[in-house]
C-alpha atoms as a PDB file:
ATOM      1  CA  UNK A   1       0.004  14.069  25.166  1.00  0.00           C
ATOM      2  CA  UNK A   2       3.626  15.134  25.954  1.00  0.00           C
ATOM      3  CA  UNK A   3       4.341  18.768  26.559  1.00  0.00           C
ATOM      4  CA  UNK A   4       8.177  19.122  26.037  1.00  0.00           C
ATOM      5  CA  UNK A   5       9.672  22.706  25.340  1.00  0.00           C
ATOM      6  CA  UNK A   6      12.162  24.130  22.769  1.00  0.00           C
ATOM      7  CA  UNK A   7      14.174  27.356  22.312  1.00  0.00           C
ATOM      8  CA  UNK A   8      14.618  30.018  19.026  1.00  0.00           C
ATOM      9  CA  UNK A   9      18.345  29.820  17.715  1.00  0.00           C
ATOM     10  CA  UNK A  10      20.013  32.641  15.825  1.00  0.00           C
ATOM     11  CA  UNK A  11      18.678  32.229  12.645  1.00  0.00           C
ATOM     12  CA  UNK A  12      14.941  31.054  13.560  1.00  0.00           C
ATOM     13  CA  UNK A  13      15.504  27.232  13.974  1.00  0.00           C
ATOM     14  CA  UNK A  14      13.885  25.375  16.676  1.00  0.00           C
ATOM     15  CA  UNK A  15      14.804  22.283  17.356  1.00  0.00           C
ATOM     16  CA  UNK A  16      11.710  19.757  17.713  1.00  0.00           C
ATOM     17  CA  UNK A  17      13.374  17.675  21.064  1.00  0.00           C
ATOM     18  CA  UNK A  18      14.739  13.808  20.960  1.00  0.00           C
ATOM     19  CA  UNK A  19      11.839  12.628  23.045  1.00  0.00           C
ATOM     20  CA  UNK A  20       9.049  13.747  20.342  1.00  0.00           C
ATOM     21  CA  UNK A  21      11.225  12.747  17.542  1.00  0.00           C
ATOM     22  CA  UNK A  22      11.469   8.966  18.392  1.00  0.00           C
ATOM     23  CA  UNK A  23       7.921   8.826  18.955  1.00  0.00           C
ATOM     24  CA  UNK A  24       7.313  10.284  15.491  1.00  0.00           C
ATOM     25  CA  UNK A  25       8.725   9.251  12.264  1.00  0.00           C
ATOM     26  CA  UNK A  26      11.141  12.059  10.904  1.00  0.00           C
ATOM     27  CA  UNK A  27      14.225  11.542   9.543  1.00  0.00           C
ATOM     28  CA  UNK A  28      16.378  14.587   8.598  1.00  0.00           C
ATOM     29  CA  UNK A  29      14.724  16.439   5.564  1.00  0.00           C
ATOM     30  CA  UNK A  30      11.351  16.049   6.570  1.00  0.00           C
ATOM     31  CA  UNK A  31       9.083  18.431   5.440  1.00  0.00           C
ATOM     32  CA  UNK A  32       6.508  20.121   7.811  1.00  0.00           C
ATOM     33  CA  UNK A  33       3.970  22.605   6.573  1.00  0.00           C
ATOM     34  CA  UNK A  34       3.719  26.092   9.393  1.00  0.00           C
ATOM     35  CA  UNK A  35       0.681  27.462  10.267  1.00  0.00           C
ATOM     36  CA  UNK A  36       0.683  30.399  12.479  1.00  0.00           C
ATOM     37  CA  UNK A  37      -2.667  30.733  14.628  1.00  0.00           C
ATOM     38  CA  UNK A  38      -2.185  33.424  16.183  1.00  0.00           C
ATOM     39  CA  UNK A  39       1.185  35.744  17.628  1.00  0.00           C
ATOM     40  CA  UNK A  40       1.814  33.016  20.130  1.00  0.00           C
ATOM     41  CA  UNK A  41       0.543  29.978  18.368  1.00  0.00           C
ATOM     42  CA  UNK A  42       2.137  28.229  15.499  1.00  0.00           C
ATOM     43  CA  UNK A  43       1.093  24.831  14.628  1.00  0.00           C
ATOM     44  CA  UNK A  44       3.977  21.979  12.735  1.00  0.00           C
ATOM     45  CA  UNK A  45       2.439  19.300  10.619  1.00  0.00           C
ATOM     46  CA  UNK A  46       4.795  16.548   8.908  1.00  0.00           C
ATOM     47  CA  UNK A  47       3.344  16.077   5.453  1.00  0.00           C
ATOM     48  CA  UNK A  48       4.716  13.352   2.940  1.00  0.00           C
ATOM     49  CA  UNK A  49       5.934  15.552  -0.416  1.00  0.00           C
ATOM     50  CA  UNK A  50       4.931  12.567  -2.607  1.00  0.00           C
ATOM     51  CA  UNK A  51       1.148  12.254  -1.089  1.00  0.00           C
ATOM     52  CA  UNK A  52       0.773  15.932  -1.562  1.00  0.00           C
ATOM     53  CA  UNK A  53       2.151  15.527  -5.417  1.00  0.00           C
ATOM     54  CA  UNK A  54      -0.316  12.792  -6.131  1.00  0.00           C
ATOM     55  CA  UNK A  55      -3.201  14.699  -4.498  1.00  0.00           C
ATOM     56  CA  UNK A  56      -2.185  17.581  -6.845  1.00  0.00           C
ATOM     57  CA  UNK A  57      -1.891  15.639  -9.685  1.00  0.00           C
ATOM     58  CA  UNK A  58      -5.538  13.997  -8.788  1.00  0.00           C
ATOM     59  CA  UNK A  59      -6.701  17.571  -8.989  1.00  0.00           C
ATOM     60  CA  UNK A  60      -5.529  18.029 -12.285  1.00  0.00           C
ATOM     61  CA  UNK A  61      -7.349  15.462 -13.563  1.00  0.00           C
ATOM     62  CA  UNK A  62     -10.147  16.468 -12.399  1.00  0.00           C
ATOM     63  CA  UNK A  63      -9.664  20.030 -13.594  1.00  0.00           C
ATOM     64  CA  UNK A  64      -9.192  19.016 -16.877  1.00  0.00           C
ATOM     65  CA  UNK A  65     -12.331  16.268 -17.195  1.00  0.00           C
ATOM     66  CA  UNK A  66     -14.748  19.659 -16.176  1.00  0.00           C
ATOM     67  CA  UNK A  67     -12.216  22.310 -18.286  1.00  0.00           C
ATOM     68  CA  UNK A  68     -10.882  22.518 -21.638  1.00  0.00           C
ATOM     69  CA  UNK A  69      -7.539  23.470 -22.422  1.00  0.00           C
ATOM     70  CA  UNK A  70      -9.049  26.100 -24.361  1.00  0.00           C
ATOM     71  CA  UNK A  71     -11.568  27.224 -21.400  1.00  0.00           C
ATOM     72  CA  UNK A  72      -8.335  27.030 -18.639  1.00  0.00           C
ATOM     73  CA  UNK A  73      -6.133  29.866 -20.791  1.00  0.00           C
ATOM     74  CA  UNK A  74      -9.448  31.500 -21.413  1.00  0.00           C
ATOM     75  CA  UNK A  75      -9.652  31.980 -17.343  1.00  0.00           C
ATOM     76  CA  UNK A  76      -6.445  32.804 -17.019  1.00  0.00           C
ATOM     77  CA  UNK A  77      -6.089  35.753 -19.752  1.00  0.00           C
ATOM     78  CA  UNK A  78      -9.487  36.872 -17.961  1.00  0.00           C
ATOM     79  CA  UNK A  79      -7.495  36.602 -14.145  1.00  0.00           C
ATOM     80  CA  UNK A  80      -4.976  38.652 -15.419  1.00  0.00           C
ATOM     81  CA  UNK A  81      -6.884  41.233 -17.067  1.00  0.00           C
ATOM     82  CA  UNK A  82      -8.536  41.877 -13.690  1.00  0.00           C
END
């Protein structure tokens, strides 16, 4: 594991450093999902938009093979009632 170390700028950008990016594929405009752990631990994970898309869309499917159309606006006047 490589431990390299990176700085805050002005407007909350770090800068993930040239040695980490070769070794990991991410071209400018990669997405990363944020996750902090705790007030001193944040955790970056490089997620592929499309993957997470199809994996929604999956979900959908299966949604709607349990759910009517009927039942889903059913649950959601009920949700919003609440």
């Amino acid at each position: 594991m490589e431990i390299e170390f990176t700085t805050l700028g002005e407007r909350g950008q770090a800068v993930i450093p040239k040695s980490i990016r070769d070794r990991m594929p991410a071209p400018r405009g990669t997405m990363f999902s944020v996750v902090l752990i705790d007030k001193d631990t944040l955790v970056m994970r490089r997620f592929d938009k499309r993957k997470l898309l199809a994996e929604f869309k999956d979900l959908r499917a299966l949604i709607r093979q349990k759910f009517s159309d009927k039942e889903i606006v059913g649950e959601i006047k009920r949700a919003r009632k609440a």
